[in-house]
PDB file of N, CA and C in Angstrom:
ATOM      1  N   UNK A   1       7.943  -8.435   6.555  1.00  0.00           N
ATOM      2  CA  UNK A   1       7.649  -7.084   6.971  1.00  0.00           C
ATOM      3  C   UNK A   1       8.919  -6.254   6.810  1.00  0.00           C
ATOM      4  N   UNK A   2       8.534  -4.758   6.239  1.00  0.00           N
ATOM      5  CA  UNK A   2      10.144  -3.916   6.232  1.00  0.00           C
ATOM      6  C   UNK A   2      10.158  -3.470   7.410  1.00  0.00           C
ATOM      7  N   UNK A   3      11.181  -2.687   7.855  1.00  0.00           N
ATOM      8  CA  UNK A   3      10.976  -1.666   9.026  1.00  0.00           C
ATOM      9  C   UNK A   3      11.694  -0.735   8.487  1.00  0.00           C
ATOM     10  N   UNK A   4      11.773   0.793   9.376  1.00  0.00           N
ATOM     11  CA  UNK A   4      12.960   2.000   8.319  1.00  0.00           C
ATOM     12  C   UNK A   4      13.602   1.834  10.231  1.00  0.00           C
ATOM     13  N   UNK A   5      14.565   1.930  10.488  1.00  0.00           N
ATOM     14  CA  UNK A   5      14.740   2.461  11.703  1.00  0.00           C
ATOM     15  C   UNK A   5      15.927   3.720  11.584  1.00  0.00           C
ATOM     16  N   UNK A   6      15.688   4.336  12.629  1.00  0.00           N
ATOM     17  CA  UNK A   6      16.501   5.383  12.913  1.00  0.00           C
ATOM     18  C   UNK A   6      17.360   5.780  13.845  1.00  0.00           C
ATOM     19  N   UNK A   7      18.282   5.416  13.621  1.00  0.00           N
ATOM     20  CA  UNK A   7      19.806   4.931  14.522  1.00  0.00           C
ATOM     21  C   UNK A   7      21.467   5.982  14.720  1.00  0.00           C
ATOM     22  N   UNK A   8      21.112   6.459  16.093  1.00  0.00           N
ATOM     23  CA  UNK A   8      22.576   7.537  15.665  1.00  0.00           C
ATOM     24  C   UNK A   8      23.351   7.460  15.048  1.00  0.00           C
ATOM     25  N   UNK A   9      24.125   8.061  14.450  1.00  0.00           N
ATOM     26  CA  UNK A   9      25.070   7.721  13.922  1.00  0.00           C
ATOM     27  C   UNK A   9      26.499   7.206  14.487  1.00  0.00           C
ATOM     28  N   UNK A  10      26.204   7.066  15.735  1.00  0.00           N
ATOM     29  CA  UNK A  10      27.776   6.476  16.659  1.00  0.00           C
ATOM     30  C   UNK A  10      27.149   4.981  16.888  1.00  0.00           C
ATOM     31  N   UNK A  11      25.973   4.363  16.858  1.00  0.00           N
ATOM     32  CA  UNK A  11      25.631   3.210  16.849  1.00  0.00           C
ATOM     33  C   UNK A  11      25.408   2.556  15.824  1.00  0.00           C
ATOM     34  N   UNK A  12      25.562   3.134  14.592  1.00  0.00           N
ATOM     35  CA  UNK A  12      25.190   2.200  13.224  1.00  0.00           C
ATOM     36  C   UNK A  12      26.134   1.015  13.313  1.00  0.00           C
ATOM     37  N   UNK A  13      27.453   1.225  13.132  1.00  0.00           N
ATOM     38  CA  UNK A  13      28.101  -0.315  12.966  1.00  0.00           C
ATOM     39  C   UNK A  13      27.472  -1.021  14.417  1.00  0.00           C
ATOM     40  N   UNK A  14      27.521  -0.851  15.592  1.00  0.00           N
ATOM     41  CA  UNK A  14      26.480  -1.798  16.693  1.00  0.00           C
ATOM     42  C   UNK A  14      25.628  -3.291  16.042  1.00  0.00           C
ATOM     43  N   UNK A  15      24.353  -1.848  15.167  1.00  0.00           N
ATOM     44  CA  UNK A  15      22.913  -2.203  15.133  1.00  0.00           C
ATOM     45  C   UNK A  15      23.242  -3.108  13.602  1.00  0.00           C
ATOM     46  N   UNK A  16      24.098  -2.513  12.909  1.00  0.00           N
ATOM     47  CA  UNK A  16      24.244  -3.282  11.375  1.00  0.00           C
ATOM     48  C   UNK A  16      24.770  -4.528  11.819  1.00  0.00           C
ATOM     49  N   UNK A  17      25.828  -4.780  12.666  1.00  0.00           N
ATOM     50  CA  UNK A  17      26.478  -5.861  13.214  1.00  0.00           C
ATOM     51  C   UNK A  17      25.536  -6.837  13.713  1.00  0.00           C
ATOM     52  N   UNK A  18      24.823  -6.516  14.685  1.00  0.00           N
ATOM     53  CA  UNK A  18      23.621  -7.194  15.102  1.00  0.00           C
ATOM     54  C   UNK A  18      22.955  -8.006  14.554  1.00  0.00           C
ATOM     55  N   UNK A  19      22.056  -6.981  13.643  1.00  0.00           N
ATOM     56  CA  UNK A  19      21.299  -7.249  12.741  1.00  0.00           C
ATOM     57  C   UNK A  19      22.115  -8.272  11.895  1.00  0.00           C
ATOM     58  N   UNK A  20      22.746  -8.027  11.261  1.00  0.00           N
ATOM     59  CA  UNK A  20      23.647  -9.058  10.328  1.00  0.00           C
ATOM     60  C   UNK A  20      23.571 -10.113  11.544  1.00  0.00           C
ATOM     61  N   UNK A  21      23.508 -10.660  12.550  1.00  0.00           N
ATOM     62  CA  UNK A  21      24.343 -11.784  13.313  1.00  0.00           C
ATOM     63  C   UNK A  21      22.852 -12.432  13.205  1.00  0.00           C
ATOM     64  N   UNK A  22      21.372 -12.365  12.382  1.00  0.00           N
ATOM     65  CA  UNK A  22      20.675 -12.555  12.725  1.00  0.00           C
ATOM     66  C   UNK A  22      20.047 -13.394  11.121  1.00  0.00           C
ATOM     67  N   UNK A  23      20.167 -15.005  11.053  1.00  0.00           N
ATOM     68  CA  UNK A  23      20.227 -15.316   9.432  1.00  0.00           C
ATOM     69  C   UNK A  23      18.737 -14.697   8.892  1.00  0.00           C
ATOM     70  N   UNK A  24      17.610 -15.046   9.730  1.00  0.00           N
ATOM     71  CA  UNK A  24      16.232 -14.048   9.274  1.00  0.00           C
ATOM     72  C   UNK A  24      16.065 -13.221   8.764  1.00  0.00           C
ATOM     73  N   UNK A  25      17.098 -11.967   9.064  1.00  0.00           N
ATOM     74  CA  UNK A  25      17.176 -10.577   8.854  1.00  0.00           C
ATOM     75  C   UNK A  25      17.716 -10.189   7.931  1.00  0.00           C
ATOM     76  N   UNK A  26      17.521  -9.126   6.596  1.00  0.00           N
ATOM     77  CA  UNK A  26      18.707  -8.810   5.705  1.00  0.00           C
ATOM     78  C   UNK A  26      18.267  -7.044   5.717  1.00  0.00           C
ATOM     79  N   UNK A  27      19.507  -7.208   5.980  1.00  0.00           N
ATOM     80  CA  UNK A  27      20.209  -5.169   5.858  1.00  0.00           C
ATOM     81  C   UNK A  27      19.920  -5.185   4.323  1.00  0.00           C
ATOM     82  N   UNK A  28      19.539  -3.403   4.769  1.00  0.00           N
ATOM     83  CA  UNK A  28      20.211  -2.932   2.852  1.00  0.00           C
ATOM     84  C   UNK A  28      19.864  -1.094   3.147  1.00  0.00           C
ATOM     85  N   UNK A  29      21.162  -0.819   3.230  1.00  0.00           N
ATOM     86  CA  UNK A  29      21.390   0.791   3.660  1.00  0.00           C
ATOM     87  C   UNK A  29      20.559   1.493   2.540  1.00  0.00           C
ATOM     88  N   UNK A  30      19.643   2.513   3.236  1.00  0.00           N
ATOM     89  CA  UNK A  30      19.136   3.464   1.994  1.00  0.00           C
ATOM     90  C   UNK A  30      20.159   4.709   2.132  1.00  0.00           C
ATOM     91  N   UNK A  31      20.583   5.294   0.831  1.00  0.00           N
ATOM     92  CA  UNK A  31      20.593   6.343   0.496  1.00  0.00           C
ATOM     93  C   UNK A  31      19.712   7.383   0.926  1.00  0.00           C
ATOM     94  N   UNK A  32      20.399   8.429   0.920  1.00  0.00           N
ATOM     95  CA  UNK A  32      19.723   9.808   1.868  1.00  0.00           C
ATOM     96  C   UNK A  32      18.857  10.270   0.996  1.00  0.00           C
ATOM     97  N   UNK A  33      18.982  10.269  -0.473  1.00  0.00           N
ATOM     98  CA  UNK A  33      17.999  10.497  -2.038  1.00  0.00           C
ATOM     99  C   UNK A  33      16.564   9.651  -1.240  1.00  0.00           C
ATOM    100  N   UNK A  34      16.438   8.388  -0.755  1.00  0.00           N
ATOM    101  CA  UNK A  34      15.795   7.495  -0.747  1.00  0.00           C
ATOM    102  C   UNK A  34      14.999   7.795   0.592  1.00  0.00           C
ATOM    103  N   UNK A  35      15.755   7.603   1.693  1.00  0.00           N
ATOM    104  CA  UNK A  35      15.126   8.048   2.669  1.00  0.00           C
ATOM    105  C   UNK A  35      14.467   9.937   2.653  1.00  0.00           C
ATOM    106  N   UNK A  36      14.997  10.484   1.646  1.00  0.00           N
ATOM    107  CA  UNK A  36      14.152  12.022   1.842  1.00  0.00           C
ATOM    108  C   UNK A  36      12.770  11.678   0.868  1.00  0.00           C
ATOM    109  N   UNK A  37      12.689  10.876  -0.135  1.00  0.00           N
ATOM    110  CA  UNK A  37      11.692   9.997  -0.747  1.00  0.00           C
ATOM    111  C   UNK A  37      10.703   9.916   0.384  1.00  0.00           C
ATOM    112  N   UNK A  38      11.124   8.842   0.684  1.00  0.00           N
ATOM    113  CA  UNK A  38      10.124   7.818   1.660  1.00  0.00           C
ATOM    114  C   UNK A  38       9.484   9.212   2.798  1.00  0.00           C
ATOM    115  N   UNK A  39      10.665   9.884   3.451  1.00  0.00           N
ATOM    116  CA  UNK A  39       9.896  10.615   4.156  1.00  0.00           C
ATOM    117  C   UNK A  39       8.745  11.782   3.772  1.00  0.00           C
ATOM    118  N   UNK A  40       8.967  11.886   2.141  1.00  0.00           N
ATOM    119  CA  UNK A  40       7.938  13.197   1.924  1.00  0.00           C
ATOM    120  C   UNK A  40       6.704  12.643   1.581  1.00  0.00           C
ATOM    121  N   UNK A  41       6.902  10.956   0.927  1.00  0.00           N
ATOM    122  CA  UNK A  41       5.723  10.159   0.633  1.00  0.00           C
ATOM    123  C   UNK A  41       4.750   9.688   1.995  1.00  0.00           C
ATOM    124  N   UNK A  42       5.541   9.567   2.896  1.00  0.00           N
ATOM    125  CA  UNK A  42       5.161   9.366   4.549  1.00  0.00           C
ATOM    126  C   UNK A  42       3.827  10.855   4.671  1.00  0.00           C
ATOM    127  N   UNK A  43       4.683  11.859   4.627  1.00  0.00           N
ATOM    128  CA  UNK A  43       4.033  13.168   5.302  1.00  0.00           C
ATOM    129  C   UNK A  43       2.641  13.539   4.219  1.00  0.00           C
ATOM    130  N   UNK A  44       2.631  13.021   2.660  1.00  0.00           N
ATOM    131  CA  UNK A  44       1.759  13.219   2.118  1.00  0.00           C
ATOM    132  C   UNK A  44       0.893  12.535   2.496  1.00  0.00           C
ATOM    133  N   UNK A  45       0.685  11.077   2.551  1.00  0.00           N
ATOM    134  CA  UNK A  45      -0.006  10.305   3.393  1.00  0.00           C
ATOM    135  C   UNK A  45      -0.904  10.703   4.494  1.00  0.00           C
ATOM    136  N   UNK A  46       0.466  11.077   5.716  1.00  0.00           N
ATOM    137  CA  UNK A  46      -0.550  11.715   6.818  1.00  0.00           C
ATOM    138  C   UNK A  46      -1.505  12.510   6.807  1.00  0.00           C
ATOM    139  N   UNK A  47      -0.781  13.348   5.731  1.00  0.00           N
ATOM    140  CA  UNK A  47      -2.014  15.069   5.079  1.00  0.00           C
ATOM    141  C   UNK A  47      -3.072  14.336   4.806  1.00  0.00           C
ATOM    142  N   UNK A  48      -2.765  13.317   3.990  1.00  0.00           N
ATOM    143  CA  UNK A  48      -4.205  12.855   3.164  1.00  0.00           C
ATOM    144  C   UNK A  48      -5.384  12.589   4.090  1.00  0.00           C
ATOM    145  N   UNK A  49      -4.781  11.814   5.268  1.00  0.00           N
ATOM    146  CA  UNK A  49      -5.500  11.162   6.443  1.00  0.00           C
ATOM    147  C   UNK A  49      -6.373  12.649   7.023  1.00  0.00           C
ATOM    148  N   UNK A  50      -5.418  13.433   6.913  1.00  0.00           N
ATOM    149  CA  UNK A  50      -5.526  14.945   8.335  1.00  0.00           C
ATOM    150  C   UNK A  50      -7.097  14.870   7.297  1.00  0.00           C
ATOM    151  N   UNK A  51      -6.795  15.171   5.830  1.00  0.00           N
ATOM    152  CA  UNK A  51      -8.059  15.893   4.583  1.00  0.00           C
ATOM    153  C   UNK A  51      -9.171  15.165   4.794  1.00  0.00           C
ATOM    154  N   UNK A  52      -9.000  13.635   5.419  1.00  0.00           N
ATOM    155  CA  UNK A  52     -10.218  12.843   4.989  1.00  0.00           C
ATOM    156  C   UNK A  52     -10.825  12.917   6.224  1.00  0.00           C
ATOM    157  N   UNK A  53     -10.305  13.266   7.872  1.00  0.00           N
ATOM    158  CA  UNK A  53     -10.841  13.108   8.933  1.00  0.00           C
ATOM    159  C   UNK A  53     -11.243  14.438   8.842  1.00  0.00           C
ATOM    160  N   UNK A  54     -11.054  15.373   7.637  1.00  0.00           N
ATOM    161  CA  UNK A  54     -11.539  16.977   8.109  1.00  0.00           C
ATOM    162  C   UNK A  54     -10.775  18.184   8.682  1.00  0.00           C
ATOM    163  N   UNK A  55      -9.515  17.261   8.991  1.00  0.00           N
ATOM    164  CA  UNK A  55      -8.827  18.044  10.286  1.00  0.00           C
ATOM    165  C   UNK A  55      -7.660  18.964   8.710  1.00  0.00           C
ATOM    166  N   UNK A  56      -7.505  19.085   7.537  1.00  0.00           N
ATOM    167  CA  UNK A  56      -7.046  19.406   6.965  1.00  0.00           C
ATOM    168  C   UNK A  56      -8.223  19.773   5.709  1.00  0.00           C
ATOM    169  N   UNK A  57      -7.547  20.639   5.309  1.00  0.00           N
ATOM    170  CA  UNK A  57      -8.412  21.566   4.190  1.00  0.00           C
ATOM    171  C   UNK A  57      -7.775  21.539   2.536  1.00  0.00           C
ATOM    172  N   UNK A  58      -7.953  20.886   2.184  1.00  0.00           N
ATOM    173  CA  UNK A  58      -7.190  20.169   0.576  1.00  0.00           C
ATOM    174  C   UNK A  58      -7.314  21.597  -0.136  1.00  0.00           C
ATOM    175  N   UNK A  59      -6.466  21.245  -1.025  1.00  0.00           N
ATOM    176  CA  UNK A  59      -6.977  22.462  -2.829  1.00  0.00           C
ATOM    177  C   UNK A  59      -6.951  21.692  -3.534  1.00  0.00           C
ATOM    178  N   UNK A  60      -7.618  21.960  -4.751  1.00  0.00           N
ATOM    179  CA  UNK A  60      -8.479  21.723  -5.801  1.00  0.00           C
ATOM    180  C   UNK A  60      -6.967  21.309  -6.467  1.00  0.00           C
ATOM    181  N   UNK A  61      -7.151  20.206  -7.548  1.00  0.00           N
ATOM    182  CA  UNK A  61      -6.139  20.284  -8.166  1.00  0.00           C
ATOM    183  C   UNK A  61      -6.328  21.497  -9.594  1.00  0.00           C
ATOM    184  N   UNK A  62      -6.750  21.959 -10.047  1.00  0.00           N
ATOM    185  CA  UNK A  62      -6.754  22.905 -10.956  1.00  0.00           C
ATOM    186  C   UNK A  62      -6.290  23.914 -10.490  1.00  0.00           C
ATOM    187  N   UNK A  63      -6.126  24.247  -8.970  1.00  0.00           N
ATOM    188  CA  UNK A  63      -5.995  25.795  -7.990  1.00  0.00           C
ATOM    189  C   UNK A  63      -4.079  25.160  -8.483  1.00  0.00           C
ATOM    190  N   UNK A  64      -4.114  24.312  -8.059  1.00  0.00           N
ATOM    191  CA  UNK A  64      -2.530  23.612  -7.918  1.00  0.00           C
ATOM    192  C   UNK A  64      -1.788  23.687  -9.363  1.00  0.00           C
ATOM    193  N   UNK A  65      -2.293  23.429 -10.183  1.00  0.00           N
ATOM    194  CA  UNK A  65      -2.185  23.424 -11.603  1.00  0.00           C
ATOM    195  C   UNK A  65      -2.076  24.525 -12.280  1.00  0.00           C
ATOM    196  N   UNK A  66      -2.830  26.003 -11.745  1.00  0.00           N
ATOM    197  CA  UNK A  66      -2.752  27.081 -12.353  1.00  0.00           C
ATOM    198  C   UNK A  66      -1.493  27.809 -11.716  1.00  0.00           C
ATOM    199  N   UNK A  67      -1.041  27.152 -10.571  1.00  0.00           N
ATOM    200  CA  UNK A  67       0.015  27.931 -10.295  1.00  0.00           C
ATOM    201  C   UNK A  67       1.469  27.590 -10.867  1.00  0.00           C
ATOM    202  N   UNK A  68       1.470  26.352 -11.625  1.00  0.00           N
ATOM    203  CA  UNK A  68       2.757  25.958 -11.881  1.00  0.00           C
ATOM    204  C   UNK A  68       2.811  27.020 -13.715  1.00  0.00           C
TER     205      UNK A  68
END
């Protein structure tokens, strides 16, 4: 299983230390490129969920398409 966690920045060496003291476990720092990734792929997701329960109102992809 991955996890993303989100850790102040005055506790990172702590939680990396930790974590490292743990042979199960392997670190691997994302890049801020990576984590702004993951988070916009996250929020599209949710939208998708909001569109399919109704609670969100989609556009057409051609509406999307004529504007670029």
């Amino acid at each position: 299983m991955k996890v993303i966690l989100d850790i102040k920045d005055s506790k990172v060496p702590f939680v990396m230390e930790l974590l490292k003291s743990f042979s199960f476990i392997k670190t691997q720092p994302l890049s801020d490129e990576k984590m702004r990734l993951i988070s916009e792929m996250k929020d599209a997701v949710d939208n998708l969920s909001l569109v399919k329960k109704g609670k969100l109102k989609a556009r057409p992809a051609r509406e999307l398409l004529d504007e670029l």
